[in-house]
C-alpha atoms as a PDB file:
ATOM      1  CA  UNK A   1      98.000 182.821  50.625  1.00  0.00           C
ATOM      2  CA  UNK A   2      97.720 180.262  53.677  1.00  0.00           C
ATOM      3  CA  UNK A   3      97.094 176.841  53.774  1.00  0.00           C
ATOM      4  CA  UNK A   4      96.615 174.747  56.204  1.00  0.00           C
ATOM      5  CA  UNK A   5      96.551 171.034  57.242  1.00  0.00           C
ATOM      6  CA  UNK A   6      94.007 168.943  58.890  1.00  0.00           C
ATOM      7  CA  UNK A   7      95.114 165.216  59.159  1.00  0.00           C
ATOM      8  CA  UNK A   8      92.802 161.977  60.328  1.00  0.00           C
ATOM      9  CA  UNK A   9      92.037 158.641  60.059  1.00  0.00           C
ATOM     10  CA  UNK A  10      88.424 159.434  58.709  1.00  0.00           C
ATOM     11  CA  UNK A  11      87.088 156.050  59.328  1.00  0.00           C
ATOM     12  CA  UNK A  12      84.363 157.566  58.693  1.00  0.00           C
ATOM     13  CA  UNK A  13      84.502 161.069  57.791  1.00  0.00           C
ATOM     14  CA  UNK A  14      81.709 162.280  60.397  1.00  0.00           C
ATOM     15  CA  UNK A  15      79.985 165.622  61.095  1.00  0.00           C
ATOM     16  CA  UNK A  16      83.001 166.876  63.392  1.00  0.00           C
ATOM     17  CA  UNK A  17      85.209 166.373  60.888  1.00  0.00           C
ATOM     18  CA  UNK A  18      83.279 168.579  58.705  1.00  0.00           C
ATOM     19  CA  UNK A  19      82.536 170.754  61.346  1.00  0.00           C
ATOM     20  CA  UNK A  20      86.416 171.320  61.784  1.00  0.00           C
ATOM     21  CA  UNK A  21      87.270 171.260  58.220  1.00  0.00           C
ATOM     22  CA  UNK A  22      84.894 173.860  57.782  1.00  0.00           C
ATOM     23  CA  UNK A  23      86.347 176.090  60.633  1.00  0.00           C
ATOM     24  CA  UNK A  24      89.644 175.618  59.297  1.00  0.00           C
ATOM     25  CA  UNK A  25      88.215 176.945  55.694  1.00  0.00           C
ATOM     26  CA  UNK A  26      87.241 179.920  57.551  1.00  0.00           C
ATOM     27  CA  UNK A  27      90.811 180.760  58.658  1.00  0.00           C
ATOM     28  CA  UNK A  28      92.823 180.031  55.451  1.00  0.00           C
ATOM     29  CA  UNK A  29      92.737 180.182  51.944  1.00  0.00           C
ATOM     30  CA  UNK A  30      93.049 176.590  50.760  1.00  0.00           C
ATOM     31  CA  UNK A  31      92.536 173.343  53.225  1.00  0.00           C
ATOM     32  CA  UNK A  32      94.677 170.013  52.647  1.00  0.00           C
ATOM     33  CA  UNK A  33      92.846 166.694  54.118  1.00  0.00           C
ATOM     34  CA  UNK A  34      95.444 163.916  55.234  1.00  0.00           C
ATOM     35  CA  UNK A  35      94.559 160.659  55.491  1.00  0.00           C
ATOM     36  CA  UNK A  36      96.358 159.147  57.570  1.00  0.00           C
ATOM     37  CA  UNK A  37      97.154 155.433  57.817  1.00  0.00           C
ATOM     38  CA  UNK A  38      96.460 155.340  53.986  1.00  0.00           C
ATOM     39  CA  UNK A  39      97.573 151.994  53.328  1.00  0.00           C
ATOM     40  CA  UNK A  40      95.720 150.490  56.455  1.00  0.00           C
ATOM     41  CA  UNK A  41      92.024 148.757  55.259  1.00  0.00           C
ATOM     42  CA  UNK A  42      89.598 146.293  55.897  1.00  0.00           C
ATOM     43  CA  UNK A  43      89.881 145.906  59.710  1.00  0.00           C
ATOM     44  CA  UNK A  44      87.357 146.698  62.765  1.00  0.00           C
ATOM     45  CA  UNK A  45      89.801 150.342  63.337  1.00  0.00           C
ATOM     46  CA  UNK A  46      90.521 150.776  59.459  1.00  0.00           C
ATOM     47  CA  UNK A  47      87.896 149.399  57.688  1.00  0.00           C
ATOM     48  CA  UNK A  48      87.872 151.333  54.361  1.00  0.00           C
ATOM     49  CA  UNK A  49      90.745 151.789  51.968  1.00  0.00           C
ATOM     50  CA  UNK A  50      92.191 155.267  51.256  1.00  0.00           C
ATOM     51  CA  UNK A  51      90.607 155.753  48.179  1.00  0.00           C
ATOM     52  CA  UNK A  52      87.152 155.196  49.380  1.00  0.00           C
ATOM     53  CA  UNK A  53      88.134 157.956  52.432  1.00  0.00           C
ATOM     54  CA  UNK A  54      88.961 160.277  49.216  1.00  0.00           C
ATOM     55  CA  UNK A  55      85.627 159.791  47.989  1.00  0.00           C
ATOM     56  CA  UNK A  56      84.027 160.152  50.905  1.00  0.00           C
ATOM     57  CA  UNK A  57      85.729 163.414  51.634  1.00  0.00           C
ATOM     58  CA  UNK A  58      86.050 164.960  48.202  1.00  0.00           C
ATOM     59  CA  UNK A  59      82.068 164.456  47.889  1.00  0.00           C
ATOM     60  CA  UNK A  60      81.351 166.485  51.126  1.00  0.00           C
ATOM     61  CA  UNK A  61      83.812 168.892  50.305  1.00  0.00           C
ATOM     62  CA  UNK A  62      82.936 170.071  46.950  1.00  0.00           C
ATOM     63  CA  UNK A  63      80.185 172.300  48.830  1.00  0.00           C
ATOM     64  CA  UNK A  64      82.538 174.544  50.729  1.00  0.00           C
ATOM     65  CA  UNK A  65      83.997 177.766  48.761  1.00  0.00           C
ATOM     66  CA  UNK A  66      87.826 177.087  49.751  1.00  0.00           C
ATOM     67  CA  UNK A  67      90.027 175.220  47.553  1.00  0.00           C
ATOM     68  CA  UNK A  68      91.024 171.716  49.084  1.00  0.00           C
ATOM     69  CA  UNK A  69      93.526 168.984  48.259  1.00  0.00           C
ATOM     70  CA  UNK A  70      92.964 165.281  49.835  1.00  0.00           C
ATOM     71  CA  UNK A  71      96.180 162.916  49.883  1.00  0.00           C
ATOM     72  CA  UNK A  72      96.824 159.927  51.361  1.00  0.00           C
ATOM     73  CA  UNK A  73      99.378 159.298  54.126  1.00  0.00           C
ATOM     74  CA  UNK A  74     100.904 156.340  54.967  1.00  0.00           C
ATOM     75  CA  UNK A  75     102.230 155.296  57.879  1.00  0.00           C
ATOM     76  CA  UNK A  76     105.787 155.493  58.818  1.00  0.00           C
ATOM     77  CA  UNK A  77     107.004 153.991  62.239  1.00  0.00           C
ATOM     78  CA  UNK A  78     109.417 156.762  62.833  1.00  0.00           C
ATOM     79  CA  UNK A  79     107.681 159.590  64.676  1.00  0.00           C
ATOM     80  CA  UNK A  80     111.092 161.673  64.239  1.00  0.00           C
ATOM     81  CA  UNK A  81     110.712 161.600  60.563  1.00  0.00           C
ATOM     82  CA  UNK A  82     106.990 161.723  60.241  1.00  0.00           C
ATOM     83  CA  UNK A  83     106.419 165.739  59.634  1.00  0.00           C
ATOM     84  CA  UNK A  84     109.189 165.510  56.804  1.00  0.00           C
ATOM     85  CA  UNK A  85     106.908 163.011  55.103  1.00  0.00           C
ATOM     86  CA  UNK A  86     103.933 164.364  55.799  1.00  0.00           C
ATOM     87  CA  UNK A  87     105.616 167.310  53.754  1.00  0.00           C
ATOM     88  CA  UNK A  88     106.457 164.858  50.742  1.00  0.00           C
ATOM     89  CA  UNK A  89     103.471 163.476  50.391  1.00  0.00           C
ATOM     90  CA  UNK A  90     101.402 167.317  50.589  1.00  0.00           C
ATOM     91  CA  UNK A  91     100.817 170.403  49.497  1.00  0.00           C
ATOM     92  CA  UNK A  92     103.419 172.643  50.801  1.00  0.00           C
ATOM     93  CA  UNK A  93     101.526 174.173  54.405  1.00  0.00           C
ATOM     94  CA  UNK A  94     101.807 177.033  56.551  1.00  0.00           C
ATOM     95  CA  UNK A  95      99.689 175.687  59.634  1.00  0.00           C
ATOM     96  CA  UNK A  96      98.874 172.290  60.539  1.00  0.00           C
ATOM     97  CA  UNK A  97      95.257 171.098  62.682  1.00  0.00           C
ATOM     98  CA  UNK A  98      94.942 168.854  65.084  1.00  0.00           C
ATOM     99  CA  UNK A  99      94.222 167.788  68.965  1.00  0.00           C
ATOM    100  CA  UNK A 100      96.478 164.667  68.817  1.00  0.00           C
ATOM    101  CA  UNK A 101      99.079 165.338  71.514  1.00  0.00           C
ATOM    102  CA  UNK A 102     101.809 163.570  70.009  1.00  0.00           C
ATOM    103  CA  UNK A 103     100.873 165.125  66.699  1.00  0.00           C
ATOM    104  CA  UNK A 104     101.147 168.379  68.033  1.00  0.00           C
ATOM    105  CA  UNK A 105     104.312 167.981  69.268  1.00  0.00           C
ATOM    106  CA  UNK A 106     106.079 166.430  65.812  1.00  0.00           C
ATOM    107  CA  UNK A 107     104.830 169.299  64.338  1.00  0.00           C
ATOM    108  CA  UNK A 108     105.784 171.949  66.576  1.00  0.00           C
ATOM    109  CA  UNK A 109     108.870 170.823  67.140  1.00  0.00           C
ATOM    110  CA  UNK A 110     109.228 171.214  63.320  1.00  0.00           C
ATOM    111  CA  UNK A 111     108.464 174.343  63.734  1.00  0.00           C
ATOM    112  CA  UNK A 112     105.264 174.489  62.286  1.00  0.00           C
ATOM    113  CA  UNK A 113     102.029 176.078  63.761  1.00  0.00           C
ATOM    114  CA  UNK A 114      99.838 174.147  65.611  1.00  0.00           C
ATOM    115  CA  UNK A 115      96.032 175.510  66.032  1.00  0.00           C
ATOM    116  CA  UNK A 116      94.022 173.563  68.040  1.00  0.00           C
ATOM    117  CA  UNK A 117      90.426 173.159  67.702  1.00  0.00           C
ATOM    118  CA  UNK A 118      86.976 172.615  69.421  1.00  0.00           C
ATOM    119  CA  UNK A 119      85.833 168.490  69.706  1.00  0.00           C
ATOM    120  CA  UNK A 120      82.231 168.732  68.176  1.00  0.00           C
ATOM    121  CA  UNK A 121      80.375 166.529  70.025  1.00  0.00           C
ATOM    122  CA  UNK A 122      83.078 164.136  70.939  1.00  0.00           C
ATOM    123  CA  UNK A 123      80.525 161.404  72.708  1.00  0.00           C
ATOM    124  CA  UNK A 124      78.503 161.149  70.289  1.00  0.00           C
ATOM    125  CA  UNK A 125      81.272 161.720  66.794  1.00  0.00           C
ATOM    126  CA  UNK A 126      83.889 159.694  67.444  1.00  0.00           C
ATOM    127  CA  UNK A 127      84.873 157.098  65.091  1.00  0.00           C
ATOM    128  CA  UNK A 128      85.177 154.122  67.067  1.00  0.00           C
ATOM    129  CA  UNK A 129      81.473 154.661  68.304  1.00  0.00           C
ATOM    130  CA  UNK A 130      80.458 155.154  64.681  1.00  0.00           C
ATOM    131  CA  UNK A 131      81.503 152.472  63.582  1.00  0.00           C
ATOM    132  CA  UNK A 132      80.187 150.203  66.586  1.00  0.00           C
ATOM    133  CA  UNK A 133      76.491 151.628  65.886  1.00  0.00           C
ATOM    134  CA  UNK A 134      77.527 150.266  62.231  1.00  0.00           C
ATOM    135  CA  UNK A 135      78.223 146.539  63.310  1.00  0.00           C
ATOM    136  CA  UNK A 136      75.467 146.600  65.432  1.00  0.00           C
ATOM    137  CA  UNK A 137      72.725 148.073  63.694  1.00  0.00           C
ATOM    138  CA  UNK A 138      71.808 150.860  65.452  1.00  0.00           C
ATOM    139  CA  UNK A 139      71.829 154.530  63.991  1.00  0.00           C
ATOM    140  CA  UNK A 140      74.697 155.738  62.375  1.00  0.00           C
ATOM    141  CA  UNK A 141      73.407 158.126  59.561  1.00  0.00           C
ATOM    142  CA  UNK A 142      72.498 161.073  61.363  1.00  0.00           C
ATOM    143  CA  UNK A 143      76.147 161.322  62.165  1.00  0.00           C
ATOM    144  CA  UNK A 144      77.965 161.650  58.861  1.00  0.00           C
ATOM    145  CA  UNK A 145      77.177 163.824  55.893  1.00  0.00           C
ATOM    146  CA  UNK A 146      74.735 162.681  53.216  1.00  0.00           C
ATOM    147  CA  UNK A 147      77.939 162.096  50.832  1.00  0.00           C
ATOM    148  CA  UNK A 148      79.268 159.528  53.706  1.00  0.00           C
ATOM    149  CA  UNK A 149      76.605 157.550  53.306  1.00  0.00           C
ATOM    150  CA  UNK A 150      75.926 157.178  49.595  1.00  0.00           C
ATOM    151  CA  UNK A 151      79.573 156.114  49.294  1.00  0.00           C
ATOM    152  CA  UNK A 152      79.342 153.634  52.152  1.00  0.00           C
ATOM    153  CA  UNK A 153      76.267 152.338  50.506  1.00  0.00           C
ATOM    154  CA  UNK A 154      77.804 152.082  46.897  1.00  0.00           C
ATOM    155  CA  UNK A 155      81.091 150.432  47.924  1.00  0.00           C
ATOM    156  CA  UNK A 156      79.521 147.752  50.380  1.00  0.00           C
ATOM    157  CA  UNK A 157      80.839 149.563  53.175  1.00  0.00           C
ATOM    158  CA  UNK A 158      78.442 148.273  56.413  1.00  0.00           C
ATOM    159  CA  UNK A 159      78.630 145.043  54.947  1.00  0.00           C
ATOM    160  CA  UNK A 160      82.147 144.777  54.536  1.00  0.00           C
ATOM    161  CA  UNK A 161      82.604 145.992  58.060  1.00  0.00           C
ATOM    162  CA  UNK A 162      79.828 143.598  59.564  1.00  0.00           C
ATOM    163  CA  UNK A 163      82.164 140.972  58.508  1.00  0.00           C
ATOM    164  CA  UNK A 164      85.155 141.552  59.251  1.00  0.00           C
ATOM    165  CA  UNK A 165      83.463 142.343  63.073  1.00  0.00           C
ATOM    166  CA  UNK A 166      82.405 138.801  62.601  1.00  0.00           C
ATOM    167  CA  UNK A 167      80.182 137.152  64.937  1.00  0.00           C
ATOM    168  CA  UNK A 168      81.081 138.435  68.395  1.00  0.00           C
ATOM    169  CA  UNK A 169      82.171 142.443  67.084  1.00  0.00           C
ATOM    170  CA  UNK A 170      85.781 141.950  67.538  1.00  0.00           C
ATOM    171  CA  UNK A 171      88.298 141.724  64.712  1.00  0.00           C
ATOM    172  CA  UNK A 172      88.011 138.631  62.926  1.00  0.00           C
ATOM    173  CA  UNK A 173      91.409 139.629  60.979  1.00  0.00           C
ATOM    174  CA  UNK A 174      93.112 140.518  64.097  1.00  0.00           C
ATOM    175  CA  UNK A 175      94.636 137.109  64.212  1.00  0.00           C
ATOM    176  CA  UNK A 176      95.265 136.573  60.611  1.00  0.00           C
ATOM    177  CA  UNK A 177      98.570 138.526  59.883  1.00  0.00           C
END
């Protein structure tokens, strides 16, 4: 059997990231999601918690046929030890996902596979940009699976965002801690 790893922010999980998680259920047997910067909410970047990023990707991944595991990651601020928590907080894994330069490297030179894979869309599904149509109230919807947006709906989640954008779109908690 091989599993393999696919780790992101997911804020919000959007059509590429299904896209890829669905290519990398093609390849392997089982799939575990990381979510990385788990314990990092309610900010213009992060703006939803790590539970709501497990509901949001659980829902849109109960249609697929391959087994999948979600778990959070937290941050650590010691690249050099980051792949042996990775592994503490995971499913064991036999090949890890990603197009992150710097996580391609801690993992390779942990010796673990590294399979890179296709940007779907990029200009159009990135994060960032998501979540800008969000503040500003332009079209968002068409870029994240159904799932995505009943759970942003039923936890508050353009709302919540709006605000903490504040007036003028920038970070209104950015100076606050």
């Amino acid at each position: 059997m091989t599993r393999g790893f696919y780790i992101g922010r997911f804020q919000p999980f959007h059509e590429g990231h299904c896209e890829m998680t669905a290519d990398i259920a093609a390849e392997v047997d089982e799939v575990v999601v990381g979510i990385g910067s788990a314990g990092k909410s309610h900010s213009v970047r992060n703006p939803f918690t790590a539970g709501e990023r497990i509901m949001m990707i659980s829902r849109v991944l109960e249609g697929i046929d391959t087994r999948t595991y979600v778990v959070p990651i937290e941050d650590i601020e010691r690249n050099s030890v980051w792949v042996s928590h990775i592994r503490s907080m995971s499913p064991d894994f036999d090949i890890a996902y990603s197009n992150n330069p710097l996580v391609v490297r801690l993992f390779e030179e942990a010796g673990i596979e590294v399979r890179r894979s296709g940007m779907y869309n990029r200009d159009d599904l990135k994060g960032s940009k998501i979540r800008e149509r969000m503040i500003a109230g332009r079209e968002w919807r068409d870029r994240v699976p159904e799932a995505v947006v009943d759970v942003l709906d039923e936890i508050g989640g353009i709302e919540r965002l709006r605000t903490i954008a504040g007036e003028d779109g920038t970070d209104a908690t950015e100076n606050d801690h």
